[in-house]
PDB file of N, CA and C in Angstrom:
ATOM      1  N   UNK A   1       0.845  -1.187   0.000  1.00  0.00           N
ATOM      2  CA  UNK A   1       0.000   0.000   0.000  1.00  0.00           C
ATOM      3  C   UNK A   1       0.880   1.236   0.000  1.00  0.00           C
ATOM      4  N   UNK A   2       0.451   2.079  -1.035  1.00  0.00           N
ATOM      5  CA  UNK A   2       1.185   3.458  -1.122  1.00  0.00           C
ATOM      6  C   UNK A   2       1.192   4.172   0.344  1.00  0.00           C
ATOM      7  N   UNK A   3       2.203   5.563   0.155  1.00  0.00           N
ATOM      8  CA  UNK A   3       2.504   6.330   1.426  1.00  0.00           C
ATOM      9  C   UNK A   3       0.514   6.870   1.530  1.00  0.00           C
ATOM     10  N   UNK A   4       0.262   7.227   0.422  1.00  0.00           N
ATOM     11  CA  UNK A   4      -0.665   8.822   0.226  1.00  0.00           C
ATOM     12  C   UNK A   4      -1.689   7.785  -0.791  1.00  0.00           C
ATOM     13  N   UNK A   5      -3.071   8.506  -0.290  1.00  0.00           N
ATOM     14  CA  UNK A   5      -3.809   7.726  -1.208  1.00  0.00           C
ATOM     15  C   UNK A   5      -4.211   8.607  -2.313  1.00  0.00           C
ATOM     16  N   UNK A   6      -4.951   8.430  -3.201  1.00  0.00           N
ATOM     17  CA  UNK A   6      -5.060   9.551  -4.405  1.00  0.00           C
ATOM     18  C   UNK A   6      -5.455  10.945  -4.350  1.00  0.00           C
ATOM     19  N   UNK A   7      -6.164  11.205  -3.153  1.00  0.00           N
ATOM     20  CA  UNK A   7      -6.259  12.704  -3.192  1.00  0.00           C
ATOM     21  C   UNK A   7      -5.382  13.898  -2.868  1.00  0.00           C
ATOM     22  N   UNK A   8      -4.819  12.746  -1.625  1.00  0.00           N
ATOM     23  CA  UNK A   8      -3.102  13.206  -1.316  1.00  0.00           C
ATOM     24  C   UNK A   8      -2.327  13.807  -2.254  1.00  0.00           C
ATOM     25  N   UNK A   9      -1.914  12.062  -2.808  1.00  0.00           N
ATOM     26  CA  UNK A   9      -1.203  12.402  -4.242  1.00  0.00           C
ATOM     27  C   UNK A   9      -1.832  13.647  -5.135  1.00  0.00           C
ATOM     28  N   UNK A  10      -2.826  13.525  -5.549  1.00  0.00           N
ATOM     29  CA  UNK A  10      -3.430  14.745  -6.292  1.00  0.00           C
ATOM     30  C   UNK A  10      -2.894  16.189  -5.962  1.00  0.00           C
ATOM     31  N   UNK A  11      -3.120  16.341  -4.545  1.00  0.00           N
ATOM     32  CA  UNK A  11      -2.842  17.282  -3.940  1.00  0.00           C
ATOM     33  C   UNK A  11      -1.229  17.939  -4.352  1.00  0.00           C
ATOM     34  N   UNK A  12      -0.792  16.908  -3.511  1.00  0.00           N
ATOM     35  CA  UNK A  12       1.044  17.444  -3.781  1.00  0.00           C
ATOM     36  C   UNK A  12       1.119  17.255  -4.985  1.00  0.00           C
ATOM     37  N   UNK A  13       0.590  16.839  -6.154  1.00  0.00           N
ATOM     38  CA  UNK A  13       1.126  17.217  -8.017  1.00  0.00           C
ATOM     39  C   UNK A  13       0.911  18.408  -8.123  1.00  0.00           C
ATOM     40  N   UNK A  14      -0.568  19.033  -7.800  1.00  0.00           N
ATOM     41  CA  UNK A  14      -0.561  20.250  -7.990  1.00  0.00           C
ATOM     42  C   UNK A  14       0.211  21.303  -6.916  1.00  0.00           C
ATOM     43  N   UNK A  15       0.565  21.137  -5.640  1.00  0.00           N
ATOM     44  CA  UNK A  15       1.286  21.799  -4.801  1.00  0.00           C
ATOM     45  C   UNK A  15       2.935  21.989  -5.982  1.00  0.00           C
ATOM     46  N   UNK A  16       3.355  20.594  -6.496  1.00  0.00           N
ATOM     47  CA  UNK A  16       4.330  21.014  -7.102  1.00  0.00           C
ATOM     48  C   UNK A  16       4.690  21.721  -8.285  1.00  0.00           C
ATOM     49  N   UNK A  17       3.011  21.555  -9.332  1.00  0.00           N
ATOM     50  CA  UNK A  17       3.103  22.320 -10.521  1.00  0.00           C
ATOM     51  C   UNK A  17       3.143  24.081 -10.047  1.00  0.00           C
ATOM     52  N   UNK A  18       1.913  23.925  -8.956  1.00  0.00           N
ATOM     53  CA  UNK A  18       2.061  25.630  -8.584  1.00  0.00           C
ATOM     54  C   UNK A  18       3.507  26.105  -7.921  1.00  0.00           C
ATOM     55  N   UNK A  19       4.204  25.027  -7.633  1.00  0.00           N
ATOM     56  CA  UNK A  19       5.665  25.757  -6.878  1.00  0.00           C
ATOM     57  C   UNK A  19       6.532  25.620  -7.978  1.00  0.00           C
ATOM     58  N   UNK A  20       6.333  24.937  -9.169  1.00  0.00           N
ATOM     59  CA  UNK A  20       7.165  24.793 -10.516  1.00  0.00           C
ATOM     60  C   UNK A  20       7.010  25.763 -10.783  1.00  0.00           C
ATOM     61  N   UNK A  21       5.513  26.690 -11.548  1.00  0.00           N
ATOM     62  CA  UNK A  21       4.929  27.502 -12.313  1.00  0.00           C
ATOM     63  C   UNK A  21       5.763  28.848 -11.485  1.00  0.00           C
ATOM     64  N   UNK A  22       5.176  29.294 -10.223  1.00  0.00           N
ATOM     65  CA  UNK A  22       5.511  30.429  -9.359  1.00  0.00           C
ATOM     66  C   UNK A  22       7.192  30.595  -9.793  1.00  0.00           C
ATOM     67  N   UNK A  23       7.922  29.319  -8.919  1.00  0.00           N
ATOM     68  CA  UNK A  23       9.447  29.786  -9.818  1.00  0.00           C
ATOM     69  C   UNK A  23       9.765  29.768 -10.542  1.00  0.00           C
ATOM     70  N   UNK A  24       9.040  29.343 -11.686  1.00  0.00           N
ATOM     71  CA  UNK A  24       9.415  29.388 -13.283  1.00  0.00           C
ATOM     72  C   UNK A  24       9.126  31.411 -13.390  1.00  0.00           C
ATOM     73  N   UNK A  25       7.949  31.932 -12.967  1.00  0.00           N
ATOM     74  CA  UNK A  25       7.379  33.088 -13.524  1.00  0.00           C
ATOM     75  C   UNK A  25       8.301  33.866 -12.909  1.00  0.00           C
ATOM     76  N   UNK A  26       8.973  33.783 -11.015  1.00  0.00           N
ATOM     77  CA  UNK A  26      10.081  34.337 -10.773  1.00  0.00           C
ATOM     78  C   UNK A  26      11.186  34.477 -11.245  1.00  0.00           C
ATOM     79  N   UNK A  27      11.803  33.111 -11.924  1.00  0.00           N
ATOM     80  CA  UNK A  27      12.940  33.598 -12.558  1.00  0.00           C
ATOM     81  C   UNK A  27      12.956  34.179 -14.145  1.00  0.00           C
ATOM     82  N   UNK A  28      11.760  34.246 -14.763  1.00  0.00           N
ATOM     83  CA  UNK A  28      11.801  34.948 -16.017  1.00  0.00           C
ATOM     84  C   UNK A  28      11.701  36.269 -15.869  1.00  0.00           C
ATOM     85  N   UNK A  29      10.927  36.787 -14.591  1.00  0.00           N
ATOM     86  CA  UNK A  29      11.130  38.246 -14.214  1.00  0.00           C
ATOM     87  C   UNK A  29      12.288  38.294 -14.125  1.00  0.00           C
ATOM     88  N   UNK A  30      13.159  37.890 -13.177  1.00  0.00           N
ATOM     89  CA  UNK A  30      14.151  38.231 -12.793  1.00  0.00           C
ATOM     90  C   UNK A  30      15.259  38.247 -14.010  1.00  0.00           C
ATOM     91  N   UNK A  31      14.687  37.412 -14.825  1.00  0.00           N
ATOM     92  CA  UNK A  31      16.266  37.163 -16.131  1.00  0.00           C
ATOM     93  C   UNK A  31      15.622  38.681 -16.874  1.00  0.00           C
ATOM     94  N   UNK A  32      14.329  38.716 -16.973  1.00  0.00           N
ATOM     95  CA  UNK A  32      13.904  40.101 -18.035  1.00  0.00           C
ATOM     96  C   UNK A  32      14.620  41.372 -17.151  1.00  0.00           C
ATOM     97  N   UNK A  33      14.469  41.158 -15.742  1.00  0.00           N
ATOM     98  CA  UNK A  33      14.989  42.413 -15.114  1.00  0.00           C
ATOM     99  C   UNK A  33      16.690  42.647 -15.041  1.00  0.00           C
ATOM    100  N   UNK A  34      17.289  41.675 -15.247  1.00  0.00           N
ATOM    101  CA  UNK A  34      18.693  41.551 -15.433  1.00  0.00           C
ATOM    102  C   UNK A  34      18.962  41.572 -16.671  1.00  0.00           C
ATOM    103  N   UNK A  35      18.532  41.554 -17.622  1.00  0.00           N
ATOM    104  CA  UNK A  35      19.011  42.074 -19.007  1.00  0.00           C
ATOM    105  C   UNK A  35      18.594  43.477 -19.177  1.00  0.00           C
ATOM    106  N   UNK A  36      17.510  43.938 -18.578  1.00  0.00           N
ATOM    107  CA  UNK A  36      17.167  44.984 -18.828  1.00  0.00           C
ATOM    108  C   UNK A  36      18.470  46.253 -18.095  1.00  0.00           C
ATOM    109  N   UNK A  37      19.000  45.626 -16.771  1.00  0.00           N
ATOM    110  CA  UNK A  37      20.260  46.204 -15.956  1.00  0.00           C
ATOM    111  C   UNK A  37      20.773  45.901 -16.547  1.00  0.00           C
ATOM    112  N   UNK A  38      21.485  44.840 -17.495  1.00  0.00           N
ATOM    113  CA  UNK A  38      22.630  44.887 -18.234  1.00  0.00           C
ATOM    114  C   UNK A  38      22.856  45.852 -19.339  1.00  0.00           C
ATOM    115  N   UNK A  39      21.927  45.703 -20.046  1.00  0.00           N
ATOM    116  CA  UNK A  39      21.201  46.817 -21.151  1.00  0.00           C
ATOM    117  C   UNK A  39      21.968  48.196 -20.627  1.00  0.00           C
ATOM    118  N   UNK A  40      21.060  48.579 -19.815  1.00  0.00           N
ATOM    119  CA  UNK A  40      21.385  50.072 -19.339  1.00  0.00           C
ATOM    120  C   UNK A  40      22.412  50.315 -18.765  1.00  0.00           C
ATOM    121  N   UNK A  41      23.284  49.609 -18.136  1.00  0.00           N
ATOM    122  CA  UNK A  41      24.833  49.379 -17.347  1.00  0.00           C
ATOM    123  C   UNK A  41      26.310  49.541 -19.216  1.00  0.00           C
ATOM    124  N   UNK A  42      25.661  48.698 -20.157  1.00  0.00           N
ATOM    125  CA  UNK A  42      26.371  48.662 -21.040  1.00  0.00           C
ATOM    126  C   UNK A  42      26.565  49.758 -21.961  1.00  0.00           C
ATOM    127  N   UNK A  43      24.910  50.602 -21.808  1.00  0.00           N
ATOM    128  CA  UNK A  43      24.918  51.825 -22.793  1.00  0.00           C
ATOM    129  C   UNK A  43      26.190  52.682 -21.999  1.00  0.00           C
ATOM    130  N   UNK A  44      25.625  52.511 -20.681  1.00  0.00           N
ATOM    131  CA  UNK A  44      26.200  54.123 -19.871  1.00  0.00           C
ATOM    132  C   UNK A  44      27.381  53.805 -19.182  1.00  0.00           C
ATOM    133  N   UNK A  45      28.167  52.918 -19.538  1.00  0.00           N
ATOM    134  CA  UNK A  45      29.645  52.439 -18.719  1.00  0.00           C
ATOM    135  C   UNK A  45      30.635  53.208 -19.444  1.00  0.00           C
ATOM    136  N   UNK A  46      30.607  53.486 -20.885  1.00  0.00           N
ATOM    137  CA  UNK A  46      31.508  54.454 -21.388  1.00  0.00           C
ATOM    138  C   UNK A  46      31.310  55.963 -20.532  1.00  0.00           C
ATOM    139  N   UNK A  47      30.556  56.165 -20.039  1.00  0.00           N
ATOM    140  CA  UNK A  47      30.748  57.250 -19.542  1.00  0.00           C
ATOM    141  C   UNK A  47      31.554  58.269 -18.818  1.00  0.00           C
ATOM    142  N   UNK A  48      32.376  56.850 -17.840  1.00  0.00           N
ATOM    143  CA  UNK A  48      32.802  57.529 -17.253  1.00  0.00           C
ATOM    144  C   UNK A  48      34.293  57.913 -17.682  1.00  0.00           C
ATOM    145  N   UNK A  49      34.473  57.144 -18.726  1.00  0.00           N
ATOM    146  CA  UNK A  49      35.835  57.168 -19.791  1.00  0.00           C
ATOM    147  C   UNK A  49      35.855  58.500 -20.757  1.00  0.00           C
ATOM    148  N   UNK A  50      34.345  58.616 -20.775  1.00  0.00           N
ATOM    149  CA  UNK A  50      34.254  60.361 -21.685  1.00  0.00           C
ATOM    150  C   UNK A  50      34.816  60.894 -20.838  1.00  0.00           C
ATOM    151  N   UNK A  51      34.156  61.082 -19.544  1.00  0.00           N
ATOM    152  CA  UNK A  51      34.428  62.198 -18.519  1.00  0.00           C
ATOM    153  C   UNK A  51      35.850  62.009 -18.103  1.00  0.00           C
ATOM    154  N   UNK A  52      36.652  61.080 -17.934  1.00  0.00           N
ATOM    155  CA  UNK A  52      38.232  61.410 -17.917  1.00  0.00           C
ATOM    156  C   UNK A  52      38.868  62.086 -19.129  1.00  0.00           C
ATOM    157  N   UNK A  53      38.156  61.636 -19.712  1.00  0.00           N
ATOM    158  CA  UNK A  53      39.252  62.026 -20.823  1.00  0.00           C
ATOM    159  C   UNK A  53      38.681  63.972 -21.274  1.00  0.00           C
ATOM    160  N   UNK A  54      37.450  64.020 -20.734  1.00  0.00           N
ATOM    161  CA  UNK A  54      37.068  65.628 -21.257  1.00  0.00           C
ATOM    162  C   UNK A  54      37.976  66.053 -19.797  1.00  0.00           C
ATOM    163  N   UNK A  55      38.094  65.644 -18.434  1.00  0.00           N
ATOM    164  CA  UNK A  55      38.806  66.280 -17.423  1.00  0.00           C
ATOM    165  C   UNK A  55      40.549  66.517 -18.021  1.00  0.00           C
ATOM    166  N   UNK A  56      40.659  65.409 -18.491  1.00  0.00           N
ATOM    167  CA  UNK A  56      42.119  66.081 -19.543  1.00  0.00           C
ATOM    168  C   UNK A  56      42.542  66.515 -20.018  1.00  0.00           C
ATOM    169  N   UNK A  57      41.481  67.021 -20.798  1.00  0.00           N
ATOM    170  CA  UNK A  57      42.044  67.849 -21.843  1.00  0.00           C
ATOM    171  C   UNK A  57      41.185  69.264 -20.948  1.00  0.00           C
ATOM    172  N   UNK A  58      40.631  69.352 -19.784  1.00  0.00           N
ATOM    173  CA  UNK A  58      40.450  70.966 -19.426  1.00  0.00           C
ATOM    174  C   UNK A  58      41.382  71.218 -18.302  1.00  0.00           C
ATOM    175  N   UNK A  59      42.356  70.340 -17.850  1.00  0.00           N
ATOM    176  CA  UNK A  59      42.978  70.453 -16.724  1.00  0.00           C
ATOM    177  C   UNK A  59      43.997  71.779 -16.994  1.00  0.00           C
ATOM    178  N   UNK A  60      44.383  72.217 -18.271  1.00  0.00           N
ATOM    179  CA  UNK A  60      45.326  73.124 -18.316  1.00  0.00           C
ATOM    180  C   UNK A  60      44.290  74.400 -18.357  1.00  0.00           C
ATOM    181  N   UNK A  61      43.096  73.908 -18.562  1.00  0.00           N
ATOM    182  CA  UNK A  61      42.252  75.616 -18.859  1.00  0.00           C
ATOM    183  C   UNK A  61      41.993  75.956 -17.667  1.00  0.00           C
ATOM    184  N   UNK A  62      41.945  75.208 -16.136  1.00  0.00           N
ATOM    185  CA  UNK A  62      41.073  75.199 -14.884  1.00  0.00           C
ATOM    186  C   UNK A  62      41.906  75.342 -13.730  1.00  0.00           C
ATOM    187  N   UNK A  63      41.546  76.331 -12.913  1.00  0.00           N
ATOM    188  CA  UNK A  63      42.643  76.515 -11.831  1.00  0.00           C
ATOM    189  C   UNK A  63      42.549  75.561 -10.819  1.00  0.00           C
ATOM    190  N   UNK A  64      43.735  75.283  -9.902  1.00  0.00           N
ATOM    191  CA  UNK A  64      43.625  74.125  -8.970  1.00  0.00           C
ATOM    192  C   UNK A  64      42.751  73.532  -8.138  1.00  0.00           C
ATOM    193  N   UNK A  65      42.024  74.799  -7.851  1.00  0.00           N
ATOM    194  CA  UNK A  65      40.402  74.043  -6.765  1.00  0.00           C
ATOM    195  C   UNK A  65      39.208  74.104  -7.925  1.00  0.00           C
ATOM    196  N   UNK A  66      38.672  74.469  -9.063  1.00  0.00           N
ATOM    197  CA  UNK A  66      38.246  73.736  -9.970  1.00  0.00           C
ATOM    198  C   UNK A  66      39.051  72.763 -10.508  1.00  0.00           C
ATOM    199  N   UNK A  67      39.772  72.229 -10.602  1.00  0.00           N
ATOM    200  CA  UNK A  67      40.404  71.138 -11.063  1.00  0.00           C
ATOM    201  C   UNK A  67      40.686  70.280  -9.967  1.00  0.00           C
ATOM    202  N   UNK A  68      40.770  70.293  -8.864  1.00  0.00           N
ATOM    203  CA  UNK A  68      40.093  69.208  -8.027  1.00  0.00           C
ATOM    204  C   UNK A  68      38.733  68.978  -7.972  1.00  0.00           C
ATOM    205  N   UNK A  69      37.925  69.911  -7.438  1.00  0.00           N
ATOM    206  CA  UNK A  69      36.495  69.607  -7.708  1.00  0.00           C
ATOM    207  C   UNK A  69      35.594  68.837  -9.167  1.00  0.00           C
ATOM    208  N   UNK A  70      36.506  69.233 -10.025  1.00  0.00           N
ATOM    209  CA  UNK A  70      36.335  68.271 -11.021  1.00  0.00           C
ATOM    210  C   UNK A  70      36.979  66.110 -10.841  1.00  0.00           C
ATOM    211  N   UNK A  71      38.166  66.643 -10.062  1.00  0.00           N
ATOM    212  CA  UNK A  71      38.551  65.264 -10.484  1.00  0.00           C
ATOM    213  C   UNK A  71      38.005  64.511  -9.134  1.00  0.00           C
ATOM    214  N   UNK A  72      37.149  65.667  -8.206  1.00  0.00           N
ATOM    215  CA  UNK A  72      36.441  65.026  -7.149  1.00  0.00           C
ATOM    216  C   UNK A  72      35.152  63.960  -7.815  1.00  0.00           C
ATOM    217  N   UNK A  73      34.813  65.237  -8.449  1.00  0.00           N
ATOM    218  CA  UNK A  73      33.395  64.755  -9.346  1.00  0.00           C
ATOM    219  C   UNK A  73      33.526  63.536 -10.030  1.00  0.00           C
ATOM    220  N   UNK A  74      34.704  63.283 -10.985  1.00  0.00           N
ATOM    221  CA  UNK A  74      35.260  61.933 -11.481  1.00  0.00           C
ATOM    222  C   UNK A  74      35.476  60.882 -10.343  1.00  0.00           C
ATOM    223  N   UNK A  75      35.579  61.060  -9.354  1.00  0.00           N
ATOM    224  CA  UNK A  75      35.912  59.712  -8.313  1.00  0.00           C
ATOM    225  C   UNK A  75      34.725  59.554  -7.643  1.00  0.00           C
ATOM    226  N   UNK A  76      33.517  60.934  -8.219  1.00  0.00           N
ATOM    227  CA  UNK A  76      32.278  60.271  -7.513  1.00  0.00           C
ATOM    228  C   UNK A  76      31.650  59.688  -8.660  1.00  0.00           C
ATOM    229  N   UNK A  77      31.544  59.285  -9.924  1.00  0.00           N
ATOM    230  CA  UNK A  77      31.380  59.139 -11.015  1.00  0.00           C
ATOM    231  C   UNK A  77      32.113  57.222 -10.964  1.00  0.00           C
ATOM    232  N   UNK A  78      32.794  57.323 -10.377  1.00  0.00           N
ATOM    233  CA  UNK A  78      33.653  56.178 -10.280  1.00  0.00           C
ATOM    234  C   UNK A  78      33.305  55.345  -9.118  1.00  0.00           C
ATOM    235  N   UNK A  79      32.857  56.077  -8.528  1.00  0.00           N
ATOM    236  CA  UNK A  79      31.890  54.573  -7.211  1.00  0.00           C
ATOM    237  C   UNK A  79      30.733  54.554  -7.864  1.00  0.00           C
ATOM    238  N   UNK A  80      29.606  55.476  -8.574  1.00  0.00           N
ATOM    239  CA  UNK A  80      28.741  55.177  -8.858  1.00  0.00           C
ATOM    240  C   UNK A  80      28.594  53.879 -10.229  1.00  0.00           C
ATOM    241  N   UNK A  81      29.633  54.021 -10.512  1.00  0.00           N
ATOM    242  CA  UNK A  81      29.987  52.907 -11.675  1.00  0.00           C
ATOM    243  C   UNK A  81      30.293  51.453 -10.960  1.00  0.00           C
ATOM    244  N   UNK A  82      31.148  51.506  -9.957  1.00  0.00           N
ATOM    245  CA  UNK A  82      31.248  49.818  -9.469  1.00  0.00           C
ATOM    246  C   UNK A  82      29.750  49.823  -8.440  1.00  0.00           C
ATOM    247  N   UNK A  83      29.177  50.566  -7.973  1.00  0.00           N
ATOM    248  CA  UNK A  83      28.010  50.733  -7.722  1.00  0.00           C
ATOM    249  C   UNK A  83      26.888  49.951  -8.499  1.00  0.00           C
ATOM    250  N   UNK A  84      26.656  50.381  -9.668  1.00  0.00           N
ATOM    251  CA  UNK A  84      25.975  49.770 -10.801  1.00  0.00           C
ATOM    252  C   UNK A  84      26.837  48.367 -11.178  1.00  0.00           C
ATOM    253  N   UNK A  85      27.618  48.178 -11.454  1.00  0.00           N
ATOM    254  CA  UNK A  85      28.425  47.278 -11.897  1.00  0.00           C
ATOM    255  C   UNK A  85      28.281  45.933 -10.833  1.00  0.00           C
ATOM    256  N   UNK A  86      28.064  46.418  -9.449  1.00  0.00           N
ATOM    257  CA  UNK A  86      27.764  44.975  -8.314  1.00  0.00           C
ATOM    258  C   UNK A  86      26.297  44.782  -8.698  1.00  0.00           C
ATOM    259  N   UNK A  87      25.344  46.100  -9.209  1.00  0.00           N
ATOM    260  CA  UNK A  87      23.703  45.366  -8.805  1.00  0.00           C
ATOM    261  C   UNK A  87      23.752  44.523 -10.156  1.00  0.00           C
ATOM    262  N   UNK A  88      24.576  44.674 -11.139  1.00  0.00           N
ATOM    263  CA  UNK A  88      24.076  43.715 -12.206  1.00  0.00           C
ATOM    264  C   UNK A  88      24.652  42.361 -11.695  1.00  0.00           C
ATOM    265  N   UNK A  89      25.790  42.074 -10.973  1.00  0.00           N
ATOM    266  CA  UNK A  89      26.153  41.223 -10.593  1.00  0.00           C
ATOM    267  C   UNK A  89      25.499  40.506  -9.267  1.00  0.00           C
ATOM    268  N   UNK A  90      24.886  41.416  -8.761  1.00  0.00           N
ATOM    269  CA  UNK A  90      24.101  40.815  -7.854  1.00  0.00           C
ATOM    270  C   UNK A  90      22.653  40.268  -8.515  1.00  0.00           C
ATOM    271  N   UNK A  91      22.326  40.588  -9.246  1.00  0.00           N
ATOM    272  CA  UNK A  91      21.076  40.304 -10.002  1.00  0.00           C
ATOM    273  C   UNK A  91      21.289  39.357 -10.722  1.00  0.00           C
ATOM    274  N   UNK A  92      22.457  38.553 -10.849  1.00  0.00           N
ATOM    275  CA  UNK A  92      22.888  37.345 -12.147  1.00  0.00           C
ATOM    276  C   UNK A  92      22.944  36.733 -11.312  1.00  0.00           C
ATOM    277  N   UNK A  93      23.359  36.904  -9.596  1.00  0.00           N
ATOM    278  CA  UNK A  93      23.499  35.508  -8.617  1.00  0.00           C
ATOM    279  C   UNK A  93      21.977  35.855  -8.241  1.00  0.00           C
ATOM    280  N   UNK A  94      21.334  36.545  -7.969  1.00  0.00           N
ATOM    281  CA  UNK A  94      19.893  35.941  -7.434  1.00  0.00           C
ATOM    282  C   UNK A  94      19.115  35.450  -8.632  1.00  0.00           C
ATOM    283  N   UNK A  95      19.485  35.458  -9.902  1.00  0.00           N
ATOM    284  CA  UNK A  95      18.820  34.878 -11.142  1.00  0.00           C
ATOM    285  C   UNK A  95      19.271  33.388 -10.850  1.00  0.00           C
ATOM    286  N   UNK A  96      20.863  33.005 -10.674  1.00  0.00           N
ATOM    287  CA  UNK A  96      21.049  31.404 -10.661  1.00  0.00           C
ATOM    288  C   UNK A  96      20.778  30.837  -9.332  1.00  0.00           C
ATOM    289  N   UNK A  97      20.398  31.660  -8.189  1.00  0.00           N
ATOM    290  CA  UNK A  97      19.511  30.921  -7.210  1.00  0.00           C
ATOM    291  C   UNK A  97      18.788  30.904  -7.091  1.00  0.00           C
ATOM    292  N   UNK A  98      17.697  31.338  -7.867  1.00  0.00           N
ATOM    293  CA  UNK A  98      16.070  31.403  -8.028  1.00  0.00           C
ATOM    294  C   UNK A  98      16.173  30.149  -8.864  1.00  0.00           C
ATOM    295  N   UNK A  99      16.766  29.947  -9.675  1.00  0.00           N
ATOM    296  CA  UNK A  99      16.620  28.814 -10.987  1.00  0.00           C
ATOM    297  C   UNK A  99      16.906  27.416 -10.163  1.00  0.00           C
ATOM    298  N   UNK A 100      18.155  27.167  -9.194  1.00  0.00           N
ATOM    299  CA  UNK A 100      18.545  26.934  -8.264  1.00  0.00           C
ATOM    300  C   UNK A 100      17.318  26.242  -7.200  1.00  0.00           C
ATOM    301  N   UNK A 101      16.925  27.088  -6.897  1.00  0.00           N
ATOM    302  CA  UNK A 101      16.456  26.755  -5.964  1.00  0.00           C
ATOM    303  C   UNK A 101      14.596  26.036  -5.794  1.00  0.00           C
ATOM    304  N   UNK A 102      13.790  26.493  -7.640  1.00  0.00           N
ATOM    305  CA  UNK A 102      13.303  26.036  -8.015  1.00  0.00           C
ATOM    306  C   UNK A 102      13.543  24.341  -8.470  1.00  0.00           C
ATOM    307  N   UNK A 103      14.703  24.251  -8.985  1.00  0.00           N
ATOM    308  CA  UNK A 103      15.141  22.770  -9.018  1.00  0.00           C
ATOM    309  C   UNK A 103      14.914  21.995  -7.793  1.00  0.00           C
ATOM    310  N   UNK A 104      15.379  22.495  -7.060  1.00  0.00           N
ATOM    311  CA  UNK A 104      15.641  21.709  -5.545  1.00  0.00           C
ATOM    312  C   UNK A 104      14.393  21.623  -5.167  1.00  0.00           C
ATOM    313  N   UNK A 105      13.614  22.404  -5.271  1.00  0.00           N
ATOM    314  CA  UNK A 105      11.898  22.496  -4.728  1.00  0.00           C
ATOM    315  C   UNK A 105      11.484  21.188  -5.495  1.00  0.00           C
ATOM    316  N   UNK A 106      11.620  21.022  -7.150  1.00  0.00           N
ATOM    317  CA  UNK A 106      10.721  20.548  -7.877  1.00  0.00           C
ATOM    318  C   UNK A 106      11.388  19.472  -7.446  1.00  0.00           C
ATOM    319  N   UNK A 107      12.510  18.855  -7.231  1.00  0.00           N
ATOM    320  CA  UNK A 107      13.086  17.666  -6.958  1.00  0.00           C
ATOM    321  C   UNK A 107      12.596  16.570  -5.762  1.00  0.00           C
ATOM    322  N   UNK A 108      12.410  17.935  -4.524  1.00  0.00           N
ATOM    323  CA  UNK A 108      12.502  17.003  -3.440  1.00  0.00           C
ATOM    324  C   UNK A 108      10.334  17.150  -3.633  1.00  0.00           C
ATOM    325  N   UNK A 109       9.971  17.674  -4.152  1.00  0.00           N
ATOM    326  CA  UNK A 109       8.493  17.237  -4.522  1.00  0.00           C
ATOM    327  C   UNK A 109       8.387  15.594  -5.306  1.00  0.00           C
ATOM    328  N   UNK A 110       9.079  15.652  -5.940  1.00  0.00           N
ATOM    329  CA  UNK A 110       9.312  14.487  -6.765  1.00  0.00           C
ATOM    330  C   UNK A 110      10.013  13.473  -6.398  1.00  0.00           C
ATOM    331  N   UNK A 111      10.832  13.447  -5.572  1.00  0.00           N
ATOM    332  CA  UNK A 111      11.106  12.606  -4.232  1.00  0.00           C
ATOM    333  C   UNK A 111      10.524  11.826  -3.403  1.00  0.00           C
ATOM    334  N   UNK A 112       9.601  13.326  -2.798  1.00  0.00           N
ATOM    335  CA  UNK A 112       8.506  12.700  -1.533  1.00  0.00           C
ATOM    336  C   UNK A 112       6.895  12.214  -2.146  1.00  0.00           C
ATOM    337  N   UNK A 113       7.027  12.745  -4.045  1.00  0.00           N
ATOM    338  CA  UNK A 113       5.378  11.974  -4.184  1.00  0.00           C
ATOM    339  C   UNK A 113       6.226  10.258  -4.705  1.00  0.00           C
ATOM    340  N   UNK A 114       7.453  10.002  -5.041  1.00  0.00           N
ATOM    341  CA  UNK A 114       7.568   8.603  -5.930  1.00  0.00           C
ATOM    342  C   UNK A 114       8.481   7.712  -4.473  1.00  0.00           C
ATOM    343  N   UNK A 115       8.279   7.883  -3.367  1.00  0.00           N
ATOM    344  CA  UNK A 115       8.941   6.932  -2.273  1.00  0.00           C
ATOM    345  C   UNK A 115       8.344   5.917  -2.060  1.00  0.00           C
TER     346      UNK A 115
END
């Protein structure tokens, strides 16, 4: 005689399609929302390479405390870049542990209905 009799069973197939479906729909958000950060991280990463290189060529026109305040402005320009640069990277590891961790769900469902 089985663990679970059929309504049981019934039960946990669909407990596991809805916990399949839910992390399936989570991680396609999450991959659409991480390309969409990659997207916008890739347009605007040259940026901050314009802005050195325009601080170079005005460093001889600009007296010393505008020309720090400028190359202040460039080093705030420069955290805001590894700034952006961790959330896309943080958004590619919560994409492969959502995917991750949907596996492991659908697995040990499929485990505990075939024992």
């Amino acid at each position: 005689m089985g663990i679970f009799n059929n309504h049981e069973k019934k039960v946990l197939i669909e407990l596991c399609k809805k916990s399949e479906d839910i992390g399936n729909d989570i991680t396609n958000e999450i991959n659409e929302l991480l390309e969409d950060l990659k997207t916008e991280y890739e347009a605007n990463k040259v940026i901050l390479k314009e802005f050195n290189t325009f601080v170079s060529t005005m460093e001889n026109k600009l007296n010393p405390e505008e020309l720090e305040q400028l190359q202040s402005f460039s080093s705030k320009l420069y955290k805001i870049k590894r700034c952006a640069k961790k959330g896309v990277e943080a958004m590619r590891e919560i994409a492969r542990d959502q995917k991750k961790a949907t596996r492991e769900t659908i697995r040990e469902y499929q485990e505990y209905l075939y024992v």
